[in-house]
N, C-alpha and C. Protein backbone atom coordinates (compact mmCIF):
# COMPACT_ATOMS: atom_id res chain seq x y z
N UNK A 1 -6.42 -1.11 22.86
CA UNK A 1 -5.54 -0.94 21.73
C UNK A 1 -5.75 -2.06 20.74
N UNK A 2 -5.71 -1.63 19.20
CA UNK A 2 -5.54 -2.63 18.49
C UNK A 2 -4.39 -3.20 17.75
N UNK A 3 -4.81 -4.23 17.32
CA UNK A 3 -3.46 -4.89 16.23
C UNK A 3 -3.69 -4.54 14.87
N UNK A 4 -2.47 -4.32 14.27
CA UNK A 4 -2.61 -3.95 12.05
C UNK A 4 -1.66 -4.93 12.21
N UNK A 5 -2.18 -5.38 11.01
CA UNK A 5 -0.83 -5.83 9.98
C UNK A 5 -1.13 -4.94 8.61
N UNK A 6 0.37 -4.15 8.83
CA UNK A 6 0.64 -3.41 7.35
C UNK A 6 1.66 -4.22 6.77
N UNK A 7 1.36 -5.21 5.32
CA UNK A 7 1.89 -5.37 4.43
C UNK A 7 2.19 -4.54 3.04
N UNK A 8 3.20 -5.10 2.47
CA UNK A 8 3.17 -4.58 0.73
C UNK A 8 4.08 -4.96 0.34
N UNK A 9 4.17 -4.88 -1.44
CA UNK A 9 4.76 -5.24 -2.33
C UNK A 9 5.32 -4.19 -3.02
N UNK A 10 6.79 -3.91 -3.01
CA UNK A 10 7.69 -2.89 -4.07
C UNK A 10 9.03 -3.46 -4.70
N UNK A 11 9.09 -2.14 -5.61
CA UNK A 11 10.35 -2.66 -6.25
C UNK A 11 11.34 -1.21 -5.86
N UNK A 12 11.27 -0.34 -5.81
CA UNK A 12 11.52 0.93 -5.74
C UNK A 12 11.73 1.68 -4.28
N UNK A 13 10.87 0.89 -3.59
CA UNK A 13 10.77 0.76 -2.15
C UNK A 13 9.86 1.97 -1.36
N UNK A 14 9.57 2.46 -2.45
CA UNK A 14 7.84 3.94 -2.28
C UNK A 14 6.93 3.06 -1.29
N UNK A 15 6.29 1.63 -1.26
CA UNK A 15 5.20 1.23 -1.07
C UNK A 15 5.77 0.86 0.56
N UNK A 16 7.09 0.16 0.68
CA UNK A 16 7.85 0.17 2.00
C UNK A 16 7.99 0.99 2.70
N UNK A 17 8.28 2.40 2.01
CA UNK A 17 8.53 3.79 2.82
C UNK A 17 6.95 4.14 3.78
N UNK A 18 5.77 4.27 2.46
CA UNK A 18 4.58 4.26 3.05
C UNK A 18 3.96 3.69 3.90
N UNK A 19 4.13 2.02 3.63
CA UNK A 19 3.67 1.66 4.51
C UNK A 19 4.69 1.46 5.89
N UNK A 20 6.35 1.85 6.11
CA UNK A 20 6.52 1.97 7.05
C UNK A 20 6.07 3.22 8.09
N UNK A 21 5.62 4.26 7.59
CA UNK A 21 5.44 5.46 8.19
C UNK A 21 3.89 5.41 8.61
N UNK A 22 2.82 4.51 7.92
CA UNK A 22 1.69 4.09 8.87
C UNK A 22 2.21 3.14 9.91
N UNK A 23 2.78 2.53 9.35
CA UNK A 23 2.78 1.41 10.90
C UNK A 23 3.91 2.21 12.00
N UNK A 24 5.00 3.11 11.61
CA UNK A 24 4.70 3.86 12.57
C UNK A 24 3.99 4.83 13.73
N UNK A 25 3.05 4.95 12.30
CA UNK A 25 2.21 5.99 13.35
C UNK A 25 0.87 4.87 14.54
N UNK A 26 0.90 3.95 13.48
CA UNK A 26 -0.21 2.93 14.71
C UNK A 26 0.33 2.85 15.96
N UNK A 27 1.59 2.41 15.63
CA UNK A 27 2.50 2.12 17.01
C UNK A 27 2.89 3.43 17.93
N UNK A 28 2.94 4.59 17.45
CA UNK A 28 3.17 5.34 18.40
C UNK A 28 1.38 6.34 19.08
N UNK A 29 0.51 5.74 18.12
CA UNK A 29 -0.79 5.40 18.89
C UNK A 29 -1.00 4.54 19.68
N UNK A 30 -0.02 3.58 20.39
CA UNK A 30 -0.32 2.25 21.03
C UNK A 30 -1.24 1.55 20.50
N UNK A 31 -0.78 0.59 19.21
CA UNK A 31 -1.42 -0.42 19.28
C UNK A 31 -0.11 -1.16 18.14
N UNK A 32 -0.48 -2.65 18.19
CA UNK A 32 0.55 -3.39 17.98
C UNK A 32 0.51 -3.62 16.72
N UNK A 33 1.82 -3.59 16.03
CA UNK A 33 1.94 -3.31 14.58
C UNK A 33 2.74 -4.54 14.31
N UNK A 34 2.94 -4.92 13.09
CA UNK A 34 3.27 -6.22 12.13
C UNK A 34 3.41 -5.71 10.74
N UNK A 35 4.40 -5.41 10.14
CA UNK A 35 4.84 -5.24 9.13
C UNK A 35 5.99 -6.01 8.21
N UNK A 36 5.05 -6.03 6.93
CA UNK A 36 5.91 -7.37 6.26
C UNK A 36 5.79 -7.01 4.86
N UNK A 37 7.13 -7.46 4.23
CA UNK A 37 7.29 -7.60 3.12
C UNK A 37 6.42 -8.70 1.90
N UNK A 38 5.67 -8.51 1.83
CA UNK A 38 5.30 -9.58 0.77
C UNK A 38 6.03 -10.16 -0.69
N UNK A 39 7.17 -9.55 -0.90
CA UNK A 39 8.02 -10.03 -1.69
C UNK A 39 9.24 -11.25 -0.84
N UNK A 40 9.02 -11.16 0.16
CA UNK A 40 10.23 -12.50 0.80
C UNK A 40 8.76 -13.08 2.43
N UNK A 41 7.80 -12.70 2.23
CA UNK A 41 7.28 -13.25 3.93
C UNK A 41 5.74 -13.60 2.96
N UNK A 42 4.84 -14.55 4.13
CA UNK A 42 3.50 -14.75 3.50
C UNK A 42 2.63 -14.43 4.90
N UNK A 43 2.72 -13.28 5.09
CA UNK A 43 2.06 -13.15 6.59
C UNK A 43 0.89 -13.77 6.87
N UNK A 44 0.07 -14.02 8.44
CA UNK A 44 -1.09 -14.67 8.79
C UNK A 44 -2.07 -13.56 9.24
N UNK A 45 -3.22 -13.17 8.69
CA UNK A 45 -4.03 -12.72 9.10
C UNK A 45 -5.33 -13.17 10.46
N UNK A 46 -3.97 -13.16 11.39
CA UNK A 46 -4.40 -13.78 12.74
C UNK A 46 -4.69 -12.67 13.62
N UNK A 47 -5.56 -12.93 14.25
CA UNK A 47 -5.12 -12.00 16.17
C UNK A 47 -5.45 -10.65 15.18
N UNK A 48 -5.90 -9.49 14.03
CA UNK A 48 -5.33 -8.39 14.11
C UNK A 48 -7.03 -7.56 13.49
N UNK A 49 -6.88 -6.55 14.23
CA UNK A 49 -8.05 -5.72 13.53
C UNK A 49 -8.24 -4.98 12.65
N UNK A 50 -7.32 -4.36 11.79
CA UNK A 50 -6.89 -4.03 10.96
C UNK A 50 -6.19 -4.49 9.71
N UNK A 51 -5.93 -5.10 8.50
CA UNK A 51 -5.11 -4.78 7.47
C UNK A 51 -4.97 -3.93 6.63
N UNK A 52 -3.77 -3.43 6.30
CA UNK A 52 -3.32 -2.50 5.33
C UNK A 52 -2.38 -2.65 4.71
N UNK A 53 -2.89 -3.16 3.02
CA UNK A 53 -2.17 -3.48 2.34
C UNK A 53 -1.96 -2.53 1.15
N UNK A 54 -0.25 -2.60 0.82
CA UNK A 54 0.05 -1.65 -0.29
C UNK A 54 0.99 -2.40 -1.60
N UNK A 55 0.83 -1.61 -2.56
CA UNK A 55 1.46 -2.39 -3.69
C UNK A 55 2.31 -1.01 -4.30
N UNK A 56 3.55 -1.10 -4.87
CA UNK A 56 3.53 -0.27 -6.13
C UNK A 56 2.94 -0.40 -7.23
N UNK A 57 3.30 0.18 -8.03
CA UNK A 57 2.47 -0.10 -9.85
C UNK A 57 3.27 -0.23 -11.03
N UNK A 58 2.81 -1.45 -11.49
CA UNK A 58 3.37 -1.76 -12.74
C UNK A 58 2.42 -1.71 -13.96
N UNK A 59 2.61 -1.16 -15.09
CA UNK A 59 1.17 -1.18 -15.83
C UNK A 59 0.15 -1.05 -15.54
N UNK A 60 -0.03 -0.05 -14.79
CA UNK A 60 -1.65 0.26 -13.91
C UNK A 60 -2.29 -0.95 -13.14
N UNK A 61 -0.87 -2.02 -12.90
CA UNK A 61 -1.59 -2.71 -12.01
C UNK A 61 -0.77 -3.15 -10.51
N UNK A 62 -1.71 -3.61 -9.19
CA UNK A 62 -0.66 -4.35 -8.59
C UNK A 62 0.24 -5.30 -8.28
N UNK A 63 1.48 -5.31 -8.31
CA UNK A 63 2.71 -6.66 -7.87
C UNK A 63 2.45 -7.38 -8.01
N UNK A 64 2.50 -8.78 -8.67
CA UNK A 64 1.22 -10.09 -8.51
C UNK A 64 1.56 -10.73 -7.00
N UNK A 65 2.76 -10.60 -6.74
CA UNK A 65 2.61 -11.28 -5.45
C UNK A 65 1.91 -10.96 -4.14
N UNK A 66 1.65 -9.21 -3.87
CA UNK A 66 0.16 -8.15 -3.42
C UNK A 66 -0.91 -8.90 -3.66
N UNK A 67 -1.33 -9.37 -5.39
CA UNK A 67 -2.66 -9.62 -5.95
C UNK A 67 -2.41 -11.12 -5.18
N UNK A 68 -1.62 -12.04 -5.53
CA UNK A 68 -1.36 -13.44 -5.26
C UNK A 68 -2.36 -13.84 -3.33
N UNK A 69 -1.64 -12.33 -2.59
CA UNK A 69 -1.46 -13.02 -1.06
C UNK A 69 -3.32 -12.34 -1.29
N UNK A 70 -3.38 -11.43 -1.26
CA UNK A 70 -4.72 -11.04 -1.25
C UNK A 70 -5.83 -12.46 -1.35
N UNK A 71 -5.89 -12.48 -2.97
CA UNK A 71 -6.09 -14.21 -2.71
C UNK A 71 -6.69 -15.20 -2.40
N UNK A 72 -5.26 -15.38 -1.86
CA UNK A 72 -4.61 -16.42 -1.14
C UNK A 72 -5.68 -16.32 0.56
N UNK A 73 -5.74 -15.12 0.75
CA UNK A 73 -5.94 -14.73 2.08
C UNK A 73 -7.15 -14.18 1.85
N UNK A 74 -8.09 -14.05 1.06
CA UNK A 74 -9.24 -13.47 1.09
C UNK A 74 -10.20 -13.90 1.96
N UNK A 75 -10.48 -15.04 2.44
CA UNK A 75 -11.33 -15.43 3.29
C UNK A 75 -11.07 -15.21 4.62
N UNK A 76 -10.10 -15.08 5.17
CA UNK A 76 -9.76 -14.43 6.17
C UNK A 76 -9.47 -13.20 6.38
N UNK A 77 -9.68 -12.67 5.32
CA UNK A 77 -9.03 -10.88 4.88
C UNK A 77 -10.57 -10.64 5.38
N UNK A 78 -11.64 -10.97 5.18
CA UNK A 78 -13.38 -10.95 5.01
C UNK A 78 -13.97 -10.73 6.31
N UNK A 79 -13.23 -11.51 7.50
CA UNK A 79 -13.29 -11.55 8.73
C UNK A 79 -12.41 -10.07 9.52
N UNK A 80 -12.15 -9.03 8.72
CA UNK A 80 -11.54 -7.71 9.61
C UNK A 80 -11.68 -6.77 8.54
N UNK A 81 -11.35 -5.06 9.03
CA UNK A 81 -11.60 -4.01 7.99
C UNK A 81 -9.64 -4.36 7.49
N UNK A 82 -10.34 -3.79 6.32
CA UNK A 82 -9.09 -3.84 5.32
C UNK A 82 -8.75 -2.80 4.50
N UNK A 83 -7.71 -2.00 4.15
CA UNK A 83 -7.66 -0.59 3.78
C UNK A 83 -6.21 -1.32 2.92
N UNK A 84 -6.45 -0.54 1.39
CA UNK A 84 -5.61 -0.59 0.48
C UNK A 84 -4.60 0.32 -0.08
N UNK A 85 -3.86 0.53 -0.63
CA UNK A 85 -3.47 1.78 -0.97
C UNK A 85 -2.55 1.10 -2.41
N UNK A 86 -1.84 1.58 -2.85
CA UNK A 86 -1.09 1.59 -4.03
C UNK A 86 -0.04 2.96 -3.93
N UNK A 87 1.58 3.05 -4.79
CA UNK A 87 2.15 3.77 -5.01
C UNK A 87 2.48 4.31 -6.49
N UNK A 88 2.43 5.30 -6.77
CA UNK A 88 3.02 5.54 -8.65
C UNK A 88 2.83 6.75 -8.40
N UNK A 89 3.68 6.95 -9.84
CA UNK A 89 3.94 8.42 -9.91
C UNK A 89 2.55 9.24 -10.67
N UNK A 90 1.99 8.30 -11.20
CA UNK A 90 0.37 9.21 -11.55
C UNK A 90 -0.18 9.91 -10.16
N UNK A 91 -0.11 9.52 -9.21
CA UNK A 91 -0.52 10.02 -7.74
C UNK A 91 -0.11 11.39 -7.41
N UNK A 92 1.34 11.74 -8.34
CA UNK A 92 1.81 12.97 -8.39
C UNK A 92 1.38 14.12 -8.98
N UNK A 93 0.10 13.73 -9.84
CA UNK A 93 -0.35 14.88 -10.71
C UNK A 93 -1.87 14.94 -10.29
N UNK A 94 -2.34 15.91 -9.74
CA UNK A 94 -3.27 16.12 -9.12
C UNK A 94 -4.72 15.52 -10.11
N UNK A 95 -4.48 16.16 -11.45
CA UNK A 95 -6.19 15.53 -13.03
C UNK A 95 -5.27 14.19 -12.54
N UNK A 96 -4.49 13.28 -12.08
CA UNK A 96 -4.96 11.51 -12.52
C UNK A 96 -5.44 11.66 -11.05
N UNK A 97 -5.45 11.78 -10.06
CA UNK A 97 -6.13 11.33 -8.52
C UNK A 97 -6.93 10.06 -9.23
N UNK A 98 -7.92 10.43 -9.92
CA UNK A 98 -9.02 9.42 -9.97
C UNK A 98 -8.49 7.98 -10.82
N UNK A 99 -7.36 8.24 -11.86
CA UNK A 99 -6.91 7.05 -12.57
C UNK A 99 -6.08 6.80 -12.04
N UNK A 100 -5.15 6.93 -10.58
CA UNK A 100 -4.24 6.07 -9.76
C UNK A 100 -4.78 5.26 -8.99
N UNK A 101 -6.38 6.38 -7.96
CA UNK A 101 -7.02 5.32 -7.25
C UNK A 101 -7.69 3.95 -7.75
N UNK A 102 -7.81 4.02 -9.24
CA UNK A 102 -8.32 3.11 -10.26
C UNK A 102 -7.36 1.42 -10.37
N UNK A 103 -5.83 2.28 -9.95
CA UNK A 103 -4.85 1.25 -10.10
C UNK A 103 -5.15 0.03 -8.92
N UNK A 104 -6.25 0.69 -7.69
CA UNK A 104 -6.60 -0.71 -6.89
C UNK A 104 -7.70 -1.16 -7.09
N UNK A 105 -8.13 -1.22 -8.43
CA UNK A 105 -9.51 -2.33 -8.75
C UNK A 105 -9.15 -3.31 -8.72
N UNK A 106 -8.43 -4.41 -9.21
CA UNK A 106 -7.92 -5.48 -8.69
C UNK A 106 -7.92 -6.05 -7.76
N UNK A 107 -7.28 -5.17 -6.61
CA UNK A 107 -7.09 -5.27 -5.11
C UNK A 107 -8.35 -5.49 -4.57
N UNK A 108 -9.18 -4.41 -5.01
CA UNK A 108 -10.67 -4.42 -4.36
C UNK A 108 -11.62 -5.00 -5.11
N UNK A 109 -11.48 -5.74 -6.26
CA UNK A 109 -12.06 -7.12 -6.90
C UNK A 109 -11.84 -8.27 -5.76
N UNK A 110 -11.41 -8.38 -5.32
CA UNK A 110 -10.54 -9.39 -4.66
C UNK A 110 -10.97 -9.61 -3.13
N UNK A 111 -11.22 -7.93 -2.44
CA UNK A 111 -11.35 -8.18 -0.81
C UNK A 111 -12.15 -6.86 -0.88
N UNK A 112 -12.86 -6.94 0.19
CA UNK A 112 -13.57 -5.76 -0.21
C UNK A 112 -13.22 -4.62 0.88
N UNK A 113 -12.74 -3.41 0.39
CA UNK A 113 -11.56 -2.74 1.34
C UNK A 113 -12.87 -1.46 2.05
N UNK A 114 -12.31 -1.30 2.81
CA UNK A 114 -13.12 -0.06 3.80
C UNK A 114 -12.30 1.13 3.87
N UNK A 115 -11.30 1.19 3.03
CA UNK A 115 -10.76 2.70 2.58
C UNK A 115 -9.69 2.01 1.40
N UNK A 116 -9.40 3.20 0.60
CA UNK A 116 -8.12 3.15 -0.35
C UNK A 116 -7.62 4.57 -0.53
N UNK A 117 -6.43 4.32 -0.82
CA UNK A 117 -5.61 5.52 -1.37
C UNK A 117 -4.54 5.37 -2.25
N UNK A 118 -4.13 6.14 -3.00
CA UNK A 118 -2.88 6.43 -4.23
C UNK A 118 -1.96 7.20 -3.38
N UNK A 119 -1.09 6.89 -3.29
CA UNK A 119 0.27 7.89 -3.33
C UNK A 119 1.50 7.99 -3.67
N UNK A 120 1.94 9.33 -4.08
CA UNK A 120 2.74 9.86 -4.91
C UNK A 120 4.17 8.75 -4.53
N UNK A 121 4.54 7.60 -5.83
CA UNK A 121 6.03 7.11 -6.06
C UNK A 121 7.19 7.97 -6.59
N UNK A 122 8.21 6.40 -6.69
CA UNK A 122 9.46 7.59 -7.42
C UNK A 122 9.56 6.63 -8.33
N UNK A 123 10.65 6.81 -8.88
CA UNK A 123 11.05 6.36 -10.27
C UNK A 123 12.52 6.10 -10.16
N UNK A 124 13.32 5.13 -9.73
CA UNK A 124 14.34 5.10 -9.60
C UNK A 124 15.45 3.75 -10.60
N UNK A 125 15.64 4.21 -11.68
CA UNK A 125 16.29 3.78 -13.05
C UNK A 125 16.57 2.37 -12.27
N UNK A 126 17.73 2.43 -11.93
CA UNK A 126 18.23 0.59 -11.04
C UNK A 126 17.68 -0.04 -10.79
N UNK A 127 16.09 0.00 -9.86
CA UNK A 127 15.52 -0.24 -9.07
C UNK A 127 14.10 -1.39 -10.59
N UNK A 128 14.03 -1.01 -11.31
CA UNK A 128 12.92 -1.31 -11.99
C UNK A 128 13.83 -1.91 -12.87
N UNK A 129 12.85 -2.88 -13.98
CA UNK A 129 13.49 -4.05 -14.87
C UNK A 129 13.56 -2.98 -16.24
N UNK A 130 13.97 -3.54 -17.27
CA UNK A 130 14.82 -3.16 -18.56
C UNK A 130 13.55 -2.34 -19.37
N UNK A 131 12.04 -3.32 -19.18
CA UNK A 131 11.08 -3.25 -19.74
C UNK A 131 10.18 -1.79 -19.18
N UNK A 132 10.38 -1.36 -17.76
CA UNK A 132 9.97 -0.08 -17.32
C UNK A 132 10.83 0.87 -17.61
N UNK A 133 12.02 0.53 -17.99
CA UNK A 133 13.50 1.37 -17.64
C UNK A 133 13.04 2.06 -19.41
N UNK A 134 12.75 0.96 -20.45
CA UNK A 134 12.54 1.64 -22.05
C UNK A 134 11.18 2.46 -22.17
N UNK A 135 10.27 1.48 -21.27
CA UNK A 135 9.06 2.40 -21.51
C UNK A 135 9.08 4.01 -20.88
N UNK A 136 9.43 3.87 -19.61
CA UNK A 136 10.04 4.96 -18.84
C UNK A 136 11.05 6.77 -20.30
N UNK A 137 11.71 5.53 -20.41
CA UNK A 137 12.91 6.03 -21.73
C UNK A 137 12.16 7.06 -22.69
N UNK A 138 11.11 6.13 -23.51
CA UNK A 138 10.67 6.52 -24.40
C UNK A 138 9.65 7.58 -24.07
N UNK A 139 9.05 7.69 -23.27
CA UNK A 139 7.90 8.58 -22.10
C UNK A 139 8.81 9.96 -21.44
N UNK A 140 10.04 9.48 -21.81
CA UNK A 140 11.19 10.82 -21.59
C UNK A 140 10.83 11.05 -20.22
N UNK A 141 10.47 10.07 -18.97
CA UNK A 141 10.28 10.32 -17.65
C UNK A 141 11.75 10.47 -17.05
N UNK A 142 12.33 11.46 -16.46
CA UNK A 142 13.45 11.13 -15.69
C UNK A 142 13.31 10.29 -14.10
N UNK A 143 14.30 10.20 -13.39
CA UNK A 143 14.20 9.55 -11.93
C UNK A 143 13.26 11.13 -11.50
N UNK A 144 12.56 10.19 -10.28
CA UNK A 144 11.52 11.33 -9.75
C UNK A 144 11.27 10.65 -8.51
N UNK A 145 11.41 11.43 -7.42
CA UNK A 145 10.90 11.16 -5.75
C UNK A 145 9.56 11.93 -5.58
N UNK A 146 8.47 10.90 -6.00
CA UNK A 146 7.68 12.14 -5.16
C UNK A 146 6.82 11.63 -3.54
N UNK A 147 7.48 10.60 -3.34
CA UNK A 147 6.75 10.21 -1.84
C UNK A 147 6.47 11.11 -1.28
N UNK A 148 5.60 10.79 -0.30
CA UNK A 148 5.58 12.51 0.95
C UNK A 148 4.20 11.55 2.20
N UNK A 149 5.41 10.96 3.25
CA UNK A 149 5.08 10.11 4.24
C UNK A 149 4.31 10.87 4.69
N UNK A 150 4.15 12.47 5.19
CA UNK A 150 3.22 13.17 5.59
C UNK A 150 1.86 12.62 5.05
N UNK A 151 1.71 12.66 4.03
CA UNK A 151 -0.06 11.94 3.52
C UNK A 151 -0.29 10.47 3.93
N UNK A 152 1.26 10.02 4.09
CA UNK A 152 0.87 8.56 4.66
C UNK A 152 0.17 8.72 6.17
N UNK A 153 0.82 9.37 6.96
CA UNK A 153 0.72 9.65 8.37
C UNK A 153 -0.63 10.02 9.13
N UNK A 154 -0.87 11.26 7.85
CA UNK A 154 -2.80 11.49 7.88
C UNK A 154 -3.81 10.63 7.73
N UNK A 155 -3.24 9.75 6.96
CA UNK A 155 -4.34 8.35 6.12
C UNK A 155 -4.21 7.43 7.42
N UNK A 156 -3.24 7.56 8.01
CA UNK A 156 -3.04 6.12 9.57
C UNK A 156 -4.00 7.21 10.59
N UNK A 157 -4.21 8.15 10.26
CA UNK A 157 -4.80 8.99 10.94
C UNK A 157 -6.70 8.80 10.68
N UNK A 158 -6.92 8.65 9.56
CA UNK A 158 -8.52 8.48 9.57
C UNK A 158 -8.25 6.61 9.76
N UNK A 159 -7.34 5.88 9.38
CA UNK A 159 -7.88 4.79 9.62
C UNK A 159 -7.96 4.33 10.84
N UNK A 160 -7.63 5.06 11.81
CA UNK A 160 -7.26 4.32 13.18
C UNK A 160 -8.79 4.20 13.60
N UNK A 161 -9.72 4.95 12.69
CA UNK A 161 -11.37 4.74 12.74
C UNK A 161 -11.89 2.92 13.17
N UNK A 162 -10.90 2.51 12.27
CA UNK A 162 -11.23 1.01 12.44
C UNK A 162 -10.86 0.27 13.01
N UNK A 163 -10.15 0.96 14.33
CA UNK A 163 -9.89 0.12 15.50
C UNK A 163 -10.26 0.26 16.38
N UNK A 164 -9.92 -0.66 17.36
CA UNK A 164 -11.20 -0.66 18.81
C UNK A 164 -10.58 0.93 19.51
N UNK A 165 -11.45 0.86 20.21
CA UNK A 165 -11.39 2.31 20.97
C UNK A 165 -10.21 2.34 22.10
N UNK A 166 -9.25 3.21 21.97
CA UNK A 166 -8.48 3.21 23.02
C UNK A 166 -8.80 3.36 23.96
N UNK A 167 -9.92 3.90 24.80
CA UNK A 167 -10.49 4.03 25.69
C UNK A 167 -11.44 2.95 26.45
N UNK A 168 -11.59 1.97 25.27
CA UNK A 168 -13.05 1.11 25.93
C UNK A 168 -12.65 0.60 26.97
């Protein structure tokens, strides 16, 4: 069995939902999971064979504190496979697929990832600052859920590729 650490960074709590429903599914694959907030924790990329890190999106880009630990941690990120993902609501419309997965160039400037994925955020008015809340406004976007942990669940599903063999 192996070890993940699934981190991420949200405001909305899409990127938390996601990445809690992979690190569920690692764990009920038997293998040992570590999940952390990167807005209050600075996790150690110790002991684990896996990372999977997620961000929401702000301006087509990720959280700086996501971009910050990345980093921060790149040289040790270098030493295991690493799988990225991102959350927004472009993920929801099937023509952007290709300009959401775009939203983790940054990420993968940074570390060089062995999978990525986009998936579908929400939009929740409270949750975001004054400056998304007008742009949002003016874009006439209403609140919108479009998570769907099911695609998270499949994606913990091809990545478990990059862990040791349950069998060896």
């Amino acid at each position: 069995m192996g070890s993940v650490l699934v981190t991420y960074a949200t405001r909305t709590q899409a990127a938390r939902d996601v990445a809690a429903a992979l690190a569920d599914c690692f764990s009920r694959a038997g293998h040992r999971v570590r999940l952390s907030d990167l807005g209050t924790e600075d996790p150690a990329v110790t002991g684990v064979d896996l990372v999977v890190v997620g961000s929401g999106i702000r301006a087509t880009t990720w959280y700086p504190e996501a971009l910050a630990w990345l980093s921060a941690r790149a040289s040790s990120l270098a030493q295991c496979p690493v799988a990225v993902f991102n959350t927004c609501l472009n993920a929801a419309e099937p023509d952007k697929r290709d300009e959401a997965l775009g939203y983790n160039r940054a990420a993968t400037a940074t570390v060089t990832a062995v999978a990525e994925e986009s998936f579908p955020g929400r939009y929740v008015r409270e949750q975001v600052g004054w400056v998304s809340r007008l742009f949002l406004r003016v874009l006439r976007k209403p609140e919108q859920d479009h998570v769907d942990l099911s695609r998270a669940r499949a994606w913990a599903t091809t990545l478990a590729a990059f862990l040791p063999d349950q069998h060896a």
